[in-house]
N, C-alpha and C. Protein backbone atom coordinates (compact mmCIF):
# COMPACT_ATOMS: atom_id res chain seq x y z
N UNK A 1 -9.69 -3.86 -3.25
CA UNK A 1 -9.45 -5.22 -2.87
C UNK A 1 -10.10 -5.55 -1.55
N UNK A 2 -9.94 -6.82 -0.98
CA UNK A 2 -10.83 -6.78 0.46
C UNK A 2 -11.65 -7.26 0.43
N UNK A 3 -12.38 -6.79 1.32
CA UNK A 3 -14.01 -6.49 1.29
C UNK A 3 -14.25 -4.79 0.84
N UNK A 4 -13.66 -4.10 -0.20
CA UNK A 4 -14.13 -2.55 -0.37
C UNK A 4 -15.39 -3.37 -1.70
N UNK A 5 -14.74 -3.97 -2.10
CA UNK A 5 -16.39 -4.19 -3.11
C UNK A 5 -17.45 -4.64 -2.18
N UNK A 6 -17.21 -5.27 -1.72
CA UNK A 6 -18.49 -6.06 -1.29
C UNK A 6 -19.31 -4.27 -0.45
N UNK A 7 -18.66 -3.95 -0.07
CA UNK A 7 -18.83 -2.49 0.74
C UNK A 7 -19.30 -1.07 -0.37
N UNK A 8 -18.83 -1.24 -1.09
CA UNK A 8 -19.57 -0.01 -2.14
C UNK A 8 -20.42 -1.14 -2.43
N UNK A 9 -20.89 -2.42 -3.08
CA UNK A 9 -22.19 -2.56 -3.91
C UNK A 9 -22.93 -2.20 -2.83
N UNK A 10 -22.89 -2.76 -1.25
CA UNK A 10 -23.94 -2.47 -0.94
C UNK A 10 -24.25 -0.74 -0.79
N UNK A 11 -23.15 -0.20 -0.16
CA UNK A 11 -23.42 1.34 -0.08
C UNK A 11 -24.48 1.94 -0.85
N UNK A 12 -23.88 1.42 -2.47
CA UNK A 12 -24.39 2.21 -3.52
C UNK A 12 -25.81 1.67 -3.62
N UNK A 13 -26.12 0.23 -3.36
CA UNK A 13 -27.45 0.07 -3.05
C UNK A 13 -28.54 0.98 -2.49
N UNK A 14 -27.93 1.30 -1.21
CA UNK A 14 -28.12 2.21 -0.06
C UNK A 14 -28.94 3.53 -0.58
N UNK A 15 -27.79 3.97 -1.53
CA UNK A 15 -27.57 5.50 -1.79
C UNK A 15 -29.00 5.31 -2.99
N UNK A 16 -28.64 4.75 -3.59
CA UNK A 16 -29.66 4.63 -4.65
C UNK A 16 -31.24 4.60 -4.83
N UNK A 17 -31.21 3.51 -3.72
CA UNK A 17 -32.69 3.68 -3.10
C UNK A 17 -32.91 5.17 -2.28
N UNK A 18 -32.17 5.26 -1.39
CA UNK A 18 -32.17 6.92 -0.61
C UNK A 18 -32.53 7.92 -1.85
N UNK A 19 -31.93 8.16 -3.23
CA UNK A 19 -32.03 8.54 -3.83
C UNK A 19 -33.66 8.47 -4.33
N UNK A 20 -33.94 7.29 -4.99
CA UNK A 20 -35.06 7.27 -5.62
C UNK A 20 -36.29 7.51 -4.45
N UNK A 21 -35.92 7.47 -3.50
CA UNK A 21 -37.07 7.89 -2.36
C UNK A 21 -37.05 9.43 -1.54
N UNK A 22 -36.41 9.99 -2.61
CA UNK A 22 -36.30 11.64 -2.31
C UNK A 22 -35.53 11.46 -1.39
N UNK A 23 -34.68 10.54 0.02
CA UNK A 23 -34.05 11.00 1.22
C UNK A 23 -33.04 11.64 0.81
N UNK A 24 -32.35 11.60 -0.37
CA UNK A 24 -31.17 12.15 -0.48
C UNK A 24 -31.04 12.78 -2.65
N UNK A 25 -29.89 13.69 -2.62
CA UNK A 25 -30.33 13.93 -3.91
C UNK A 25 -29.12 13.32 -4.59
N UNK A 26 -29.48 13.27 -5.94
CA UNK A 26 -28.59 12.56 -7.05
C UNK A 26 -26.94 13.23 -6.58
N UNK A 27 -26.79 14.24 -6.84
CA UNK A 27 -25.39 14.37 -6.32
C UNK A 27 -24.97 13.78 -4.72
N UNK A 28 -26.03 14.19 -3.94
CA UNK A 28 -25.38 13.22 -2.88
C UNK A 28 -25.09 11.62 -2.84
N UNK A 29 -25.34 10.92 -3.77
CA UNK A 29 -25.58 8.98 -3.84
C UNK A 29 -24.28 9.41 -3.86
N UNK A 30 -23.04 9.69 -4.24
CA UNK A 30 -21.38 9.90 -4.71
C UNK A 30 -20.79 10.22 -2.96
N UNK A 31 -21.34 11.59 -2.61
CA UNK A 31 -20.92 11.89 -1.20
C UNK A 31 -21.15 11.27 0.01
N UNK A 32 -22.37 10.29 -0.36
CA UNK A 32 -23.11 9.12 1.01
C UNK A 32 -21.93 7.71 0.44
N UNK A 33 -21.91 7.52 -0.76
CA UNK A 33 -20.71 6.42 -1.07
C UNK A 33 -19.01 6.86 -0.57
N UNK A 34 -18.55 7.89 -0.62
CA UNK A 34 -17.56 8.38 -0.75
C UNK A 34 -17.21 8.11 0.98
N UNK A 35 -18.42 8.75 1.45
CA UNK A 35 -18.41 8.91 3.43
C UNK A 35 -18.00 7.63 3.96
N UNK A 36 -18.63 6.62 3.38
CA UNK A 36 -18.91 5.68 3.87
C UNK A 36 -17.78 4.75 3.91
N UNK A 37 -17.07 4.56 2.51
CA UNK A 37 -15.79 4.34 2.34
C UNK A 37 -14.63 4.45 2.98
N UNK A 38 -14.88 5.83 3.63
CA UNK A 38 -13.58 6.57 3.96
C UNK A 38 -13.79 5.83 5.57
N UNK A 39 -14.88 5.04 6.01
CA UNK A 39 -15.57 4.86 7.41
C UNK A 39 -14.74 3.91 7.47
N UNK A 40 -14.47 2.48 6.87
CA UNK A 40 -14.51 1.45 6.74
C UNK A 40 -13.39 1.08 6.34
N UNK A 41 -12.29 0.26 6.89
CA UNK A 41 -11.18 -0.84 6.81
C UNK A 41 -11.18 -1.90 5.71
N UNK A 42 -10.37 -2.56 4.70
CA UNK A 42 -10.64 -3.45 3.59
C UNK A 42 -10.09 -4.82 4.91
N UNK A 43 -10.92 -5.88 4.74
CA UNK A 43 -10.40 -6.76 5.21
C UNK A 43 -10.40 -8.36 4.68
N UNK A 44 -9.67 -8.47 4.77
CA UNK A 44 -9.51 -10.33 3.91
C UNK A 44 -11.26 -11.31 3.93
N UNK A 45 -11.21 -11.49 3.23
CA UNK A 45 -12.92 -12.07 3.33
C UNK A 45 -12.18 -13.46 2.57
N UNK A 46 -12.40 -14.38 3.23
CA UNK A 46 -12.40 -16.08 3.30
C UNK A 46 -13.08 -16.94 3.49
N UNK A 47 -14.85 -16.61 3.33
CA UNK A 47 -16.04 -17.41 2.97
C UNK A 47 -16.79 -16.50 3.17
N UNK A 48 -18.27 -16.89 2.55
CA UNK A 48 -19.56 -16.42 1.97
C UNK A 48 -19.87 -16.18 3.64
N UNK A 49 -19.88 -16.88 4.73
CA UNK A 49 -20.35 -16.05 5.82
C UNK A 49 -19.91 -14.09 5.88
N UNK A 50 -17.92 -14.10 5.96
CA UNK A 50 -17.78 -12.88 6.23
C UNK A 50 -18.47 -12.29 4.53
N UNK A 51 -18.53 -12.36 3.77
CA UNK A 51 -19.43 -11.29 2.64
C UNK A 51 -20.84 -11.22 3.19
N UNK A 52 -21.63 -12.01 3.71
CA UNK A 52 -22.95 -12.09 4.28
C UNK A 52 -22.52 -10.75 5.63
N UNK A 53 -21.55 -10.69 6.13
CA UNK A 53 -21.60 -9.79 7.07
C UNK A 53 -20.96 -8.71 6.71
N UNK A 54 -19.76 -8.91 6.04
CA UNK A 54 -19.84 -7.57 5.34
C UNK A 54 -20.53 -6.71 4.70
N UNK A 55 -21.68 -7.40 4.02
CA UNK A 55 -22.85 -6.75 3.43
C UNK A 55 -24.17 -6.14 4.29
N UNK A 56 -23.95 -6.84 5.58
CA UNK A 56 -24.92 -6.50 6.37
C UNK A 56 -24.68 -5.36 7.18
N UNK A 57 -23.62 -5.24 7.83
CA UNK A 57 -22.37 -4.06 8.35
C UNK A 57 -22.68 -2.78 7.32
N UNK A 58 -22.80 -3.07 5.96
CA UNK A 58 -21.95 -1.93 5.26
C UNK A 58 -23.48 -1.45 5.01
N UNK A 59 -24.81 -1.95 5.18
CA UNK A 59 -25.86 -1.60 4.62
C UNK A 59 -26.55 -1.09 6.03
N UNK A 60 -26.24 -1.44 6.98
CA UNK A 60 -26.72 -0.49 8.24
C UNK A 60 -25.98 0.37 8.28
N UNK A 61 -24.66 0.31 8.24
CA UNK A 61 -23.51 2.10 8.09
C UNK A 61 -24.01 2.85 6.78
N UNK A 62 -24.56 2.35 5.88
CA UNK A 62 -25.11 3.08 4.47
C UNK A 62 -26.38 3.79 5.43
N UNK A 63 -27.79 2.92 5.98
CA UNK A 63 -28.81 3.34 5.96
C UNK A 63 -28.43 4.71 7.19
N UNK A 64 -27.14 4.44 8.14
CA UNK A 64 -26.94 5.11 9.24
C UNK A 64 -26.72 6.29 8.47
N UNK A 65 -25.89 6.71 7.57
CA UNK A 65 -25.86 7.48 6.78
C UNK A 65 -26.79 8.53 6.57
N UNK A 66 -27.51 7.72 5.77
CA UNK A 66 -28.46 8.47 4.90
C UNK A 66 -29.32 9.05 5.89
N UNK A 67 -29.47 8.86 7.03
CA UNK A 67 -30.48 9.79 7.94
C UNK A 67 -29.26 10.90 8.56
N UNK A 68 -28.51 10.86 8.56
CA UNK A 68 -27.79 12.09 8.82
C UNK A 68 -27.65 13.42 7.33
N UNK A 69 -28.42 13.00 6.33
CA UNK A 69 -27.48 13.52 5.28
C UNK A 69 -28.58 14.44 5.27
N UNK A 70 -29.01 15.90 4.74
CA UNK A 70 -29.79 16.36 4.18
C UNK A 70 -29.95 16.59 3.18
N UNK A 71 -31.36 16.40 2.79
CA UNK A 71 -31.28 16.55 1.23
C UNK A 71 -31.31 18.00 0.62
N UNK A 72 -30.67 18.22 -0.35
CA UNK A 72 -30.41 19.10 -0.74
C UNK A 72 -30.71 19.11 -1.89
């Protein structure tokens, strides 16, 4: 509930591309989503501005991510 959707689509965005660009491997897209989740607070979203920033938030903490992760 929240903003946790608006926060995994983008994550998984994140992970996905990381994925298809070798930064990270198929089992990790689950462990870079999972991290990221566990980062992040659900909070009441009450217009298209806060989803515009929730999405923007959750896709720099995704990309912040994915340069810490090694691929494996």
């Amino acid at each position: 509930g929240g903003s946790f959707t608006i926060e995994l689509n983008a994550i998984n965005e994140i992970a996905v591309d990381a994925f298809l660009n070798k930064k990270i491997s198929f089992i990790q897209i689950s462990q870079l989503i999972e991290t990221a989740l566990n980062q992040v607070k659900s909070i009441n979203v009450s217009s298209i501005e806060d989803v515009l920033e929730i999405d923007k938030n959750a896709r720099v903490a995704g990309e912040n991510l994915v340069k810490g992760f090694r691929f494996a």
